[in-house]
Protein backbone atom coordinates (compact mmCIF):
# COMPACT_ATOMS: atom_id res chain seq x y z
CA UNK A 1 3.48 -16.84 -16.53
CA UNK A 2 1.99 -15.15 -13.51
CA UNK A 3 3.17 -11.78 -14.27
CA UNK A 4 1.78 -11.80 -18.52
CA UNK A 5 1.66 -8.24 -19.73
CA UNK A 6 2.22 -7.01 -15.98
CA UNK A 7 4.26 -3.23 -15.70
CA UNK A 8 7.17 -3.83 -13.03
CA UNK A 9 9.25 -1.03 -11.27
CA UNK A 10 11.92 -2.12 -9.50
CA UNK A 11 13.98 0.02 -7.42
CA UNK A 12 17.60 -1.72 -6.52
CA UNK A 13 17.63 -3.32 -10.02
CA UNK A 14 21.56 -4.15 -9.99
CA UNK A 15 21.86 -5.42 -5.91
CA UNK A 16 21.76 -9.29 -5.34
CA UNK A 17 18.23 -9.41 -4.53
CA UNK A 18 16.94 -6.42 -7.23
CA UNK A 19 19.08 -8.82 -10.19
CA UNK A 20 17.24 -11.79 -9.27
CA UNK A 21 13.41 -10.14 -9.38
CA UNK A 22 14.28 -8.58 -13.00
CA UNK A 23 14.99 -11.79 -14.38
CA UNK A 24 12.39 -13.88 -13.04
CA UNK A 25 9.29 -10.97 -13.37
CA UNK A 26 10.75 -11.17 -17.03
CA UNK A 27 10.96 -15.08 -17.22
CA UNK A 28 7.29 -14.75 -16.23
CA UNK A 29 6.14 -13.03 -18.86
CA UNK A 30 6.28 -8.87 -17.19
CA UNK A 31 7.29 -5.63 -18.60
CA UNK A 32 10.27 -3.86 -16.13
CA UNK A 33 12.07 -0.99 -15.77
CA UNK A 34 14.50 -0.95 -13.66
CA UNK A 35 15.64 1.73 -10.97
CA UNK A 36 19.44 1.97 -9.86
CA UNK A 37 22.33 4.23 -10.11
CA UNK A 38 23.94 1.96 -12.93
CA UNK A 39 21.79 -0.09 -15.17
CA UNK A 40 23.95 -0.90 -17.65
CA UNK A 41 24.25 -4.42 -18.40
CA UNK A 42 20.71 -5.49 -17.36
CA UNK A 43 18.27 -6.79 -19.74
CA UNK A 44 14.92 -5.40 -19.39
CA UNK A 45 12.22 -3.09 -21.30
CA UNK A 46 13.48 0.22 -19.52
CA UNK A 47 16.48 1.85 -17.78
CA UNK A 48 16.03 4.17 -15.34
CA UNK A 49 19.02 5.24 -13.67
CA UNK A 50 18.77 7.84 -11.05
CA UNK A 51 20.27 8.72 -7.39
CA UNK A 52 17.32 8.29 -5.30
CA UNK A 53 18.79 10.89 -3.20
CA UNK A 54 17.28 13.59 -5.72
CA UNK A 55 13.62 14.17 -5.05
CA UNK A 56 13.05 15.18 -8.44
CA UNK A 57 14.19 11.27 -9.66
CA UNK A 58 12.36 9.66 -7.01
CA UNK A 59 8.96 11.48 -7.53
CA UNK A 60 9.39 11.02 -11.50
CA UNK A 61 10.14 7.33 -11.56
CA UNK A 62 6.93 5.95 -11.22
CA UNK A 63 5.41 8.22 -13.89
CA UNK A 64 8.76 6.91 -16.25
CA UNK A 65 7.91 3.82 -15.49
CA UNK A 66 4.29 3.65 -16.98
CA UNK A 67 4.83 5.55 -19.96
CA UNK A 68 7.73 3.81 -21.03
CA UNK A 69 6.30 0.75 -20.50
CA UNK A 70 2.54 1.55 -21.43
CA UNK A 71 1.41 1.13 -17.51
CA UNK A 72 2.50 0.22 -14.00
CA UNK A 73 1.16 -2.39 -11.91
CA UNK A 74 3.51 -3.45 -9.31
CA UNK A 75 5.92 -1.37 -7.49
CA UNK A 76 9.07 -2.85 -5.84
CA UNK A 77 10.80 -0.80 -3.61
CA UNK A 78 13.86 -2.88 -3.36
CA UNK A 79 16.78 -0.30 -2.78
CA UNK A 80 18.03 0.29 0.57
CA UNK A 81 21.07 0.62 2.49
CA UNK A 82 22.66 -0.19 5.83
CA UNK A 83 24.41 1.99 7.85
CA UNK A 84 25.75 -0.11 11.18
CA UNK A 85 26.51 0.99 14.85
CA UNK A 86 24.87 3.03 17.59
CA UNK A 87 23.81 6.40 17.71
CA UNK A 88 26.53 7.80 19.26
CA UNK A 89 28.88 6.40 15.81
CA UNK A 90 26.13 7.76 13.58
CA UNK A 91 26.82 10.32 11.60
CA UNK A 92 24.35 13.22 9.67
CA UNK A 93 25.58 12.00 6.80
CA UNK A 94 24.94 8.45 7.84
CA UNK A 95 21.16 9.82 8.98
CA UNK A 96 20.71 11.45 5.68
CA UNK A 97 21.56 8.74 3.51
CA UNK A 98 19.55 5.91 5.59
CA UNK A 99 16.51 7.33 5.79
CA UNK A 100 17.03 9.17 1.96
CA UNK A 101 17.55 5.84 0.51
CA UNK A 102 15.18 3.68 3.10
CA UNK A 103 12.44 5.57 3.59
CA UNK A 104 12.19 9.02 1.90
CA UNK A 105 12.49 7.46 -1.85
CA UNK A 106 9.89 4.47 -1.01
CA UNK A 107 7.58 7.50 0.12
CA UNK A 108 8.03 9.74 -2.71
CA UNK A 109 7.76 6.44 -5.40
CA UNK A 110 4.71 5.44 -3.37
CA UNK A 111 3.37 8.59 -3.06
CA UNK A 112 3.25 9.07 -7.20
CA UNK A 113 2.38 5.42 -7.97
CA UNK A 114 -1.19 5.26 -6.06
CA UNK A 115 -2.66 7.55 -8.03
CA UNK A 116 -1.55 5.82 -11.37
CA UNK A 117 -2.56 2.71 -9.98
CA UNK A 118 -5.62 3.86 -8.75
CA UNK A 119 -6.63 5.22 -11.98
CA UNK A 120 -5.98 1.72 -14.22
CA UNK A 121 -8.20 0.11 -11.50
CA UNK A 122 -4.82 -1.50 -9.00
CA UNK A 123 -2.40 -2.81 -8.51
CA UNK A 124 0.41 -4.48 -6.12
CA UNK A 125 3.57 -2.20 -3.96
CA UNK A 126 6.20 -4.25 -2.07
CA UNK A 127 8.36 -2.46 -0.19
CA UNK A 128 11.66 -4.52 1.80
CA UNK A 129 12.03 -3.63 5.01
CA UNK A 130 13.45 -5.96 7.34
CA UNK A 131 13.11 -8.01 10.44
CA UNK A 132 16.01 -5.87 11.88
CA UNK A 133 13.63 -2.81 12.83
CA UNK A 134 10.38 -4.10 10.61
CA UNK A 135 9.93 -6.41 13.21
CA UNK A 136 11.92 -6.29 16.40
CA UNK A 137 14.94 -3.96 17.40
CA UNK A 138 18.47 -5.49 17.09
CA UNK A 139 21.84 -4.29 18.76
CA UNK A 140 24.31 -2.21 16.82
CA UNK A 141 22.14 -1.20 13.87
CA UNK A 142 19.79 1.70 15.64
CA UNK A 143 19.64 3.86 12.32
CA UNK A 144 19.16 0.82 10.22
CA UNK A 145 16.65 -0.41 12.58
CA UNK A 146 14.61 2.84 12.76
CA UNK A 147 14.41 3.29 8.84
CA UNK A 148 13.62 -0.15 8.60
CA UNK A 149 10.99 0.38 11.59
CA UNK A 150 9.43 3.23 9.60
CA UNK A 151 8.81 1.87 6.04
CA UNK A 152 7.69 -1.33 8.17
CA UNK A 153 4.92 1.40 9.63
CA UNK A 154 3.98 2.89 6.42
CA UNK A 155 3.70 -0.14 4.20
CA UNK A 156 0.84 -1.25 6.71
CA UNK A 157 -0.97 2.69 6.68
CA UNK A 158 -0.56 2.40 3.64
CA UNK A 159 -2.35 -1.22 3.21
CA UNK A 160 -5.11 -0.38 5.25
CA UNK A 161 -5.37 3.60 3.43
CA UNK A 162 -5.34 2.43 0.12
CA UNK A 163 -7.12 -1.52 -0.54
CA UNK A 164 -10.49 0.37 -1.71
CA UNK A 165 -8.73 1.30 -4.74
CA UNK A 166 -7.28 -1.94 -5.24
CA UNK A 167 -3.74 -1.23 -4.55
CA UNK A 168 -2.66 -3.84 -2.34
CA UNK A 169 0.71 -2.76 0.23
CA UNK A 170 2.75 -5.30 1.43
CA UNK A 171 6.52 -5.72 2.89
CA UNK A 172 9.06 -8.82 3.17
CA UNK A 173 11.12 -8.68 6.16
CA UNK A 174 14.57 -10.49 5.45
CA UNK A 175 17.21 -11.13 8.29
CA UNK A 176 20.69 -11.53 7.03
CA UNK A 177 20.77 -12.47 3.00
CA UNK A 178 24.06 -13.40 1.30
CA UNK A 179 24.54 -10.34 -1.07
CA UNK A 180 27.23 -8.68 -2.29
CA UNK A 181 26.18 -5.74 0.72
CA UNK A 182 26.42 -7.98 3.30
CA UNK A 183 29.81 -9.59 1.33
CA UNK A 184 31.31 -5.90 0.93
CA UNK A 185 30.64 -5.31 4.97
CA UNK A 186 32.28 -8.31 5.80
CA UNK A 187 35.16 -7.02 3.83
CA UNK A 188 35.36 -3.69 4.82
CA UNK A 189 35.29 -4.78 8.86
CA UNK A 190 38.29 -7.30 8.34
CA UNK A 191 36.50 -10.31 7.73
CA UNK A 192 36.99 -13.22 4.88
CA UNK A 193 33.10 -12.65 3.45
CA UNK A 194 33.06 -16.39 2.66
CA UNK A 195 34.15 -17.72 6.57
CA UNK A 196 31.73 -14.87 7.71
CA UNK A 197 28.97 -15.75 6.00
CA UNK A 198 29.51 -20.10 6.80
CA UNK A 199 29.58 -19.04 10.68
CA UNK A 200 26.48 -16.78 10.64
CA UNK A 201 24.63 -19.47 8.71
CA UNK A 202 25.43 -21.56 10.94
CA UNK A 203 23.10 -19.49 13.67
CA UNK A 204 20.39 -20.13 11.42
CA UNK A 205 18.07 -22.95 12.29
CA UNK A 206 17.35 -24.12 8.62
CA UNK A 207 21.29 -24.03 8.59
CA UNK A 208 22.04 -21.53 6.40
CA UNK A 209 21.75 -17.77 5.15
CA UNK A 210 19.36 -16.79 2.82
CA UNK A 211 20.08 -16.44 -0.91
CA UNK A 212 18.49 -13.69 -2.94
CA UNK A 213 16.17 -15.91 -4.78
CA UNK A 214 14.56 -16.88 -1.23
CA UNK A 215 14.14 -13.20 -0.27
CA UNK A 216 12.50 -12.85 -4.25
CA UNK A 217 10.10 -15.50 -4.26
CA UNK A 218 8.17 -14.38 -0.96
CA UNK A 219 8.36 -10.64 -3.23
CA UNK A 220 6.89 -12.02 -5.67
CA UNK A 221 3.64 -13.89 -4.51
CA UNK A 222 3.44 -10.36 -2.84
CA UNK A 223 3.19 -9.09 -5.95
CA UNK A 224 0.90 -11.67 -7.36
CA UNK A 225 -2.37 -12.39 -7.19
CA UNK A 226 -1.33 -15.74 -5.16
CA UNK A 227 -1.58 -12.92 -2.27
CA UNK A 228 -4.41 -10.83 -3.38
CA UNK A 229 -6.22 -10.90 0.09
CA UNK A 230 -3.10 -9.34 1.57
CA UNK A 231 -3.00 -5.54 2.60
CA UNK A 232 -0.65 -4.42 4.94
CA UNK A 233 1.27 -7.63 6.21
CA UNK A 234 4.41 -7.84 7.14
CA UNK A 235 6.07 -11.01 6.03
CA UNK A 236 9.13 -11.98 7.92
CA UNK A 237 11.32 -14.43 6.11
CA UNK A 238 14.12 -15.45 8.37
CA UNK A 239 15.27 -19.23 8.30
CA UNK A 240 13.44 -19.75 11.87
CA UNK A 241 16.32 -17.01 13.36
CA UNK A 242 15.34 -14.74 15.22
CA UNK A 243 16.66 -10.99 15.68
CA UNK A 244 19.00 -11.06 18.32
């Protein structure tokens, strides 16, 4: 029961990673609301659905968060998007929607949870970003990569600016994780997601992709105090593969 009487946003609530973190912050005894564009169907102390596109939303949610559930003391910032190809196939609408749902939102949620934080005394943000861009550039993905780069670079200002009040910043930095996302991409580019996702295991060097719950669990000693002399890291969780 790490997480006993604990507040939990979490942005991405219904995606393959978001589902996991709900249950098991809940399993462990926290409070959550959860942050998506559809939360029916999810069990948890408060629904929050929203476009994260909307400023308004995004600003609001962290305030939602701790009065319906009497505080807030972790923030994930789970939700993101990926938008693949090179510049020259990306699209303002593709720009706008990356860095809306990649960066801007995490700022904005960010932005209005350190002062609540602050003011109960802490408190614990993860934000995903992702090896792809967090942590070295990778062919094919430049606006994913560059969103990715830039919440990598403001989860560690944001470590160093903030650890006198307590607030501890933090990011996990997945490579490939077998979600419905990455399923749905297969699909959509003419691949069978389940022969897809065998041969690009098979690239890993553990032998496999990663599963949502091995993305979660690094989240959540983020979020605990298992981690609570870490400000500002980075932690890339990759099966030994490296970008490529």
């Amino acid at each position: 029961m790490r997480f006993s009487e604990k507040n939990v946003l979490i942005t991405g609530a219904a995606g393959g990673i978001g589902s996991t973190l709900v249950e098991r912050f809940r399993a462990e005894g926290a409070r959550v609301a959860v942050a998506d564009r559809d939360v029916s169907g999810i069990d948890a102390e408060a629904h929050l659905p929203g476009d994260l596109l909307d400023p308004g939303y995004a600003d609001g949610l962290a305030p939602a968060a701790r009065e319906a559930l009497g505080g807030l003391d972790i923030l994930v910032n789970n939700a993101g998007v990926i938008t693949r190809g090179p510049v020259t196939e990306t699209s303002d609408a593709d720009w706008s929607l990356s860095f809306g749902v990649n960066v801007e939102a995490p700022f904005r949620i960010c932005r209005a949870a350190i002062p609540l934080m602050a003011e109960a005394g802490g408190g614990a943000i993860v934000n995903v970003s992702s090896c792809w861009g967090g942590k070295a550039p990778g062919p094919n993905h430049a606006l994913y990569c560059t969103t990715k780069a830039a919440i990598a670079s403001m989860t560690q200002c944001m470590g160093t600016d903030h650890a006198h009040q307590g607030i501890r910043v933090n990011a996990v930095c997945p490579n490939e994780v077998n979600t419905p996302m990455l399923r749905s991409g297969f699909a959509k580019r003419g691949f069978d997601p389940d022969t897809a996702v065998a041969a690009l295991g098979s690239t890993v060097p553990l032998g496999r992709l990663a599963e949502p719950e091995d993305i979660r669990d690094v989240i959540m000693f983020l979020a605990s105090e298992d981690a609570r002399y870490m400000c500002g890291a980075l932690v890339e969780v990759n099966g030994g593969k490296a970008v490529a």
